[in-house]
Protein backbone atom coordinates (compact mmCIF):
# COMPACT_ATOMS: atom_id res chain seq x y z
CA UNK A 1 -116.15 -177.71 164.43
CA UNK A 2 -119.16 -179.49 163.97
CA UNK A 3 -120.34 -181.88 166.51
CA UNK A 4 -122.21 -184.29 164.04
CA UNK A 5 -121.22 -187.91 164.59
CA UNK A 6 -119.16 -188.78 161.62
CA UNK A 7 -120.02 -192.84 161.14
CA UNK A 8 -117.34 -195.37 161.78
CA UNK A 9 -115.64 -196.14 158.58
CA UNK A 10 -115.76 -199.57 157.17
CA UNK A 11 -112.65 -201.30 154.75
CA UNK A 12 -112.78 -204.42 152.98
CA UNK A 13 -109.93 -205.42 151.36
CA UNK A 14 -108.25 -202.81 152.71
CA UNK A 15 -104.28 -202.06 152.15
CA UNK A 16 -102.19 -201.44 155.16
CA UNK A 17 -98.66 -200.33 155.18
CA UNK A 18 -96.52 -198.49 157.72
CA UNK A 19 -97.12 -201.58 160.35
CA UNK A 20 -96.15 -200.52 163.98
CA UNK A 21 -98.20 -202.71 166.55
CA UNK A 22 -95.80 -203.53 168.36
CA UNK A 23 -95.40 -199.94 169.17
CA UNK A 24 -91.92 -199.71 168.54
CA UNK A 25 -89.51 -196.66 168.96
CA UNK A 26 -88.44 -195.47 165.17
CA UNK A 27 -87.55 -192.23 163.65
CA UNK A 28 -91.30 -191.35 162.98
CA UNK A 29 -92.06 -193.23 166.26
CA UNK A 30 -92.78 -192.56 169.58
CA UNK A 31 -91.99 -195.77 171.77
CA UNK A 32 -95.13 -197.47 173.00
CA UNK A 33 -97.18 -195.87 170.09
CA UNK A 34 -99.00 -198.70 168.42
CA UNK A 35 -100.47 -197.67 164.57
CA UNK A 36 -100.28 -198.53 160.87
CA UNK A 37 -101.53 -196.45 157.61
CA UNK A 38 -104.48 -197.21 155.56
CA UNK A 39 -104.17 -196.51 152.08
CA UNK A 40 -107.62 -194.62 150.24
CA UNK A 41 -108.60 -194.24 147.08
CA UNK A 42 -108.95 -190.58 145.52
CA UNK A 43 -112.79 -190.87 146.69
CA UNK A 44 -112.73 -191.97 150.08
CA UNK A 45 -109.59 -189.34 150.88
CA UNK A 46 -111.40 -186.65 149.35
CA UNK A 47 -114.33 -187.33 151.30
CA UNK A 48 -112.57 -188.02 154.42
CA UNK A 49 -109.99 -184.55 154.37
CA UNK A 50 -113.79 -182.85 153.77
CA UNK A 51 -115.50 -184.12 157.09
CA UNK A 52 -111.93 -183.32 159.17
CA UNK A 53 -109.76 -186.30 158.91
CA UNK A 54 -105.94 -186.00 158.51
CA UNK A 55 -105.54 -187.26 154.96
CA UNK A 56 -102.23 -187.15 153.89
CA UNK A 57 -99.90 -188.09 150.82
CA UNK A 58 -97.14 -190.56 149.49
CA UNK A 59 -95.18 -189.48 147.05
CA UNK A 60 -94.78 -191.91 144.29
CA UNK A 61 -91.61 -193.66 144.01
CA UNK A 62 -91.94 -193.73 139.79
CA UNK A 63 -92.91 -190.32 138.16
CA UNK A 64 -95.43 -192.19 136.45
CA UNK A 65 -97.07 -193.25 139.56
CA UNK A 66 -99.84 -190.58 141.22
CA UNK A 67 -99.45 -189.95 144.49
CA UNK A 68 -101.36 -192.37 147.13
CA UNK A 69 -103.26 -191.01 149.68
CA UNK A 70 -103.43 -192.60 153.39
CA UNK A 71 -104.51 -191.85 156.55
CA UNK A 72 -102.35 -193.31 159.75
CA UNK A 73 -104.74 -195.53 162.50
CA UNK A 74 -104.08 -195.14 166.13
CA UNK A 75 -104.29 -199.03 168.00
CA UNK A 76 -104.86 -198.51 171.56
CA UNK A 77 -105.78 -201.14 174.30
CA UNK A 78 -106.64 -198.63 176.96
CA UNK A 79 -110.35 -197.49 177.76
CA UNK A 80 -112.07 -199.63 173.99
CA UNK A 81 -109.39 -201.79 173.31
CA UNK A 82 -110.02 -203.04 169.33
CA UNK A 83 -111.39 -206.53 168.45
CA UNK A 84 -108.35 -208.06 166.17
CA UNK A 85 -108.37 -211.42 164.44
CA UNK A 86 -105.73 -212.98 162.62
CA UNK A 87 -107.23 -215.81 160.49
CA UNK A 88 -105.11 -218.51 159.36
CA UNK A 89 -106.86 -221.39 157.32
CA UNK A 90 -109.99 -222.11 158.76
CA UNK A 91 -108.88 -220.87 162.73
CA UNK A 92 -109.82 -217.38 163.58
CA UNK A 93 -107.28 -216.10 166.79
CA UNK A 94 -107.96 -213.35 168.79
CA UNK A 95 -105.01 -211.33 169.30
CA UNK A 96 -104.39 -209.10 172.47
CA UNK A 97 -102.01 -206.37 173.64
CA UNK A 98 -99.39 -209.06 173.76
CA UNK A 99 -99.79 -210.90 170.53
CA UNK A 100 -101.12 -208.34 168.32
CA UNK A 101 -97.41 -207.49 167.30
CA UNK A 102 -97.30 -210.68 165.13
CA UNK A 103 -98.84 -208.64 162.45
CA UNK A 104 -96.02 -206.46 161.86
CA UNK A 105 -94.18 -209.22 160.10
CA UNK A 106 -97.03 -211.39 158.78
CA UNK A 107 -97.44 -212.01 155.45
CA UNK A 108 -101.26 -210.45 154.72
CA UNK A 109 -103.58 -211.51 152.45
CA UNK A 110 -106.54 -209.97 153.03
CA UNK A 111 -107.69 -207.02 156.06
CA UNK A 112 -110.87 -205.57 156.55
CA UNK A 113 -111.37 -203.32 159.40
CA UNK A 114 -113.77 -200.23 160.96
CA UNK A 115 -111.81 -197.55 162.15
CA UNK A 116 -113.65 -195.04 164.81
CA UNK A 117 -113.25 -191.71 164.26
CA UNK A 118 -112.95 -189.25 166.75
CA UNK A 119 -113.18 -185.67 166.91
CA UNK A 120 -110.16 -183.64 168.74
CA UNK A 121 -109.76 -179.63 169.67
CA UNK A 122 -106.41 -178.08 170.90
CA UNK A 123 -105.31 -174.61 170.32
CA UNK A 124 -107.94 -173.68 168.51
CA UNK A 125 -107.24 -176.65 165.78
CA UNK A 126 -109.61 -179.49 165.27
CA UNK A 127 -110.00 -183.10 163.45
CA UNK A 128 -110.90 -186.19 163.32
CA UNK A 129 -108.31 -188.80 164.68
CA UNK A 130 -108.55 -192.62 163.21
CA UNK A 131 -108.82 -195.35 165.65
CA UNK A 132 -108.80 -199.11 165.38
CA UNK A 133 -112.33 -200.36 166.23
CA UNK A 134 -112.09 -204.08 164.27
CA UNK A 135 -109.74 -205.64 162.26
CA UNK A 136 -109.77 -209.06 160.67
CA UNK A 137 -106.19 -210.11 159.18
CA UNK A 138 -106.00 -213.42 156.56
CA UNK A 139 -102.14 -214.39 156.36
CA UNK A 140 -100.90 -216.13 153.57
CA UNK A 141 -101.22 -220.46 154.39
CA UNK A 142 -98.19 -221.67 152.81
CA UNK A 143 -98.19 -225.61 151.55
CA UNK A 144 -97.17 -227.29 154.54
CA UNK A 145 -99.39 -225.23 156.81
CA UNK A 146 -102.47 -226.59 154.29
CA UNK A 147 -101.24 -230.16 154.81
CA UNK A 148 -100.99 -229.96 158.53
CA UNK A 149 -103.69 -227.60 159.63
CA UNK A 150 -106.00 -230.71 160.92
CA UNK A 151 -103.36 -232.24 163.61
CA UNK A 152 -103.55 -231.69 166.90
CA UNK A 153 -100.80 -230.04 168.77
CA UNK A 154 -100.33 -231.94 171.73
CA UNK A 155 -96.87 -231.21 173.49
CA UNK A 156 -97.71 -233.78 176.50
CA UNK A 157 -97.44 -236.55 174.37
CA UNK A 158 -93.97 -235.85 173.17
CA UNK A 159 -92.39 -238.92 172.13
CA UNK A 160 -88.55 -238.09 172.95
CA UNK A 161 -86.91 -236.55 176.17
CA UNK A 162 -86.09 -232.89 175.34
């Protein structure tokens, strides 16, 4: 295996599916393993599986359909813990460890991320594992989120006893 440093690899409008960052226990889950899949074009996997990277492929669900290849992105928060925003409106959040789990369930509009690659070695095997650098997440604004965005929340000032 080469050591040339492969860049980091940069997404716009990137499609995400498989959403785990919670890190949940599942079937195809380890507990505590936080990840998702990002779904390439024939292109980018093509290049990607040629520099190392462990490209795989989703079967289509309608014969007609081709099959859709993906790679699967590892989120850790230990040593470089990734820089992830949800933006909502006009308010960019910074989610943590604790919050970033929000995303499994959020209705997404838009992600862009970088993912940093990383080279691995075991048993004489190699490749390039995918891990979350950045990632910038617009959710959907519904109507009443729109008309209500600009108030304040203030929970001091509640006007009734709870």
């Amino acid at each position: 295996m080469s050591n040339e440093r492969i860049p980091n690899l940069s997404v716009e409008n990137a499609r995400i599916i498989f959403r785990n960052f919670a890190g949940k226990e599942s079937k195809f889950n380890p507990a505590g393993k936080r990840n998702f899949c990002l779904l390439l074009d024939e292109d980018t996997a093509e290049r990607l599986a040629d520099q190392g990277w462990n490209v795989k492929t989703l079967a289509p669900r309608d014969p007609d359909d081709d099959p859709q290849p993906y790679i699967q992105v590892d989120v850790r928060f230990s040593n470089y813990p990734p820089n992830i925003y949800l933006i909502s409106g006009k308010t960019k959040t910074k989610l943590d460890e604790d919050t970033v789990s929000i995303l499994d369930y959020a209705e997404i509009e838009n992600v862009d991320l970088i993912i940093n690659p990383s080279h691995w070695e075991v048993s004489g095997k190699s490749g390039i594992k995918a891990y979350l650098k950045t990632l910038y997440v617009t959710i959907v604004e519904n109507e009443f989120e729109k008309k209500y965005r600009d108030l304040d929340e203030d929970d001091d000032d509640i006007p009734f006893n709870v």
